[in-house]
Protein backbone atom coordinates (compact mmCIF):
# COMPACT_ATOMS: atom_id res chain seq x y z
CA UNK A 1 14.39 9.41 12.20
CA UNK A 2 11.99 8.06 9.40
CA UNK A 3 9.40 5.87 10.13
CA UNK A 4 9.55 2.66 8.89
CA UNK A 5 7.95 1.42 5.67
CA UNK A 6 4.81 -0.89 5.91
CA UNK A 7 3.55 -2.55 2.16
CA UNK A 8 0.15 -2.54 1.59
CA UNK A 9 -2.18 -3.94 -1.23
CA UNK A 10 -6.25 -3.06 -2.72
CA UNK A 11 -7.01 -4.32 -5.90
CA UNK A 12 -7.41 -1.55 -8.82
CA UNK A 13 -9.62 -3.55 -11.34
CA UNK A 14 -7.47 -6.38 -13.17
CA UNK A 15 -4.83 -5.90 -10.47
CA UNK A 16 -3.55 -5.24 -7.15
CA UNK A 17 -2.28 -1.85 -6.41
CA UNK A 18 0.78 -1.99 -4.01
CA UNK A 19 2.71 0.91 -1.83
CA UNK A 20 5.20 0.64 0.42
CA UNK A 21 4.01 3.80 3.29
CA UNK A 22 4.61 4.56 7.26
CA UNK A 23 0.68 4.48 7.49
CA UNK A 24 -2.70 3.69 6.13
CA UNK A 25 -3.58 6.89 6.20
CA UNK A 26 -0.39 7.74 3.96
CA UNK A 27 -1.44 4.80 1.91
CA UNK A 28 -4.96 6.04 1.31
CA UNK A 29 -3.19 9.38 0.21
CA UNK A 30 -1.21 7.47 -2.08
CA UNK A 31 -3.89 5.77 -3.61
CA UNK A 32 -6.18 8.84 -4.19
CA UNK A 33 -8.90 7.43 -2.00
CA UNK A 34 -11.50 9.51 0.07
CA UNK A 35 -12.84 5.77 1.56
CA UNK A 36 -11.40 4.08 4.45
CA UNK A 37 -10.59 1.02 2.51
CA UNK A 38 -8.99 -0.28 5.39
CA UNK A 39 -12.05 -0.46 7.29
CA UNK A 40 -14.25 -1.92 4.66
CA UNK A 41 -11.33 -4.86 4.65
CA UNK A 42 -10.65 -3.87 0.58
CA UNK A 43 -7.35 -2.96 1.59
CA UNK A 44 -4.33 -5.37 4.08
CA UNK A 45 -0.89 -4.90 4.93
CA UNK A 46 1.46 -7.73 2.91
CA UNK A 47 4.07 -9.00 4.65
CA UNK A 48 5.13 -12.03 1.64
CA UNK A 49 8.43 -10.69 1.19
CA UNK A 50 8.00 -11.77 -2.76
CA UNK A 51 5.61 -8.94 -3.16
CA UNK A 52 7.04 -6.18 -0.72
CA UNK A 53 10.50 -5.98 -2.21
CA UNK A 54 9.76 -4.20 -5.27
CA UNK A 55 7.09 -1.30 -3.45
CA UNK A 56 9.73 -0.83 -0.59
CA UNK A 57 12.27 -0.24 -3.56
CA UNK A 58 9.71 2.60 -4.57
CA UNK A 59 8.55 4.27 -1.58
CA UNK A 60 5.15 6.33 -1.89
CA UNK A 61 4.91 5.12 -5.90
CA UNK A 62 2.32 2.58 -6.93
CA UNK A 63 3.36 -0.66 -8.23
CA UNK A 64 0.35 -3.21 -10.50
């Protein structure tokens, strides 16, 4: 069974960076990060269901 899909969001410069992952790690990976952005608090979970329909759409692609 596939884990379910959590949306998370860091900001990328101009923007916010969204992906819809099972994990932060998997987020991170998604992201291309090396940092824990998670626990410098540069990177939340979203739960506004405005901005997690269209990165749950996408799974594992980044959405701006």
């Amino acid at each position: 069974m596939a884990r379910k899909l959590k949306v998370f969001r860091t900001p990328i410069g101009f923007h916010d960076a969204y992906v819809a992952a099972p994990s932060q790690k998997a987020a991170l990976a998604a992201w291309g990060s090396d940092a824990n952005l998670f626990a410098r608090r540069i990177a939340e979970i979203v739960t506004d269901p405005a901005l997690t329909a269209e990165p749950l759409a996408h799974p594992g692609k980044i959405i701006k």
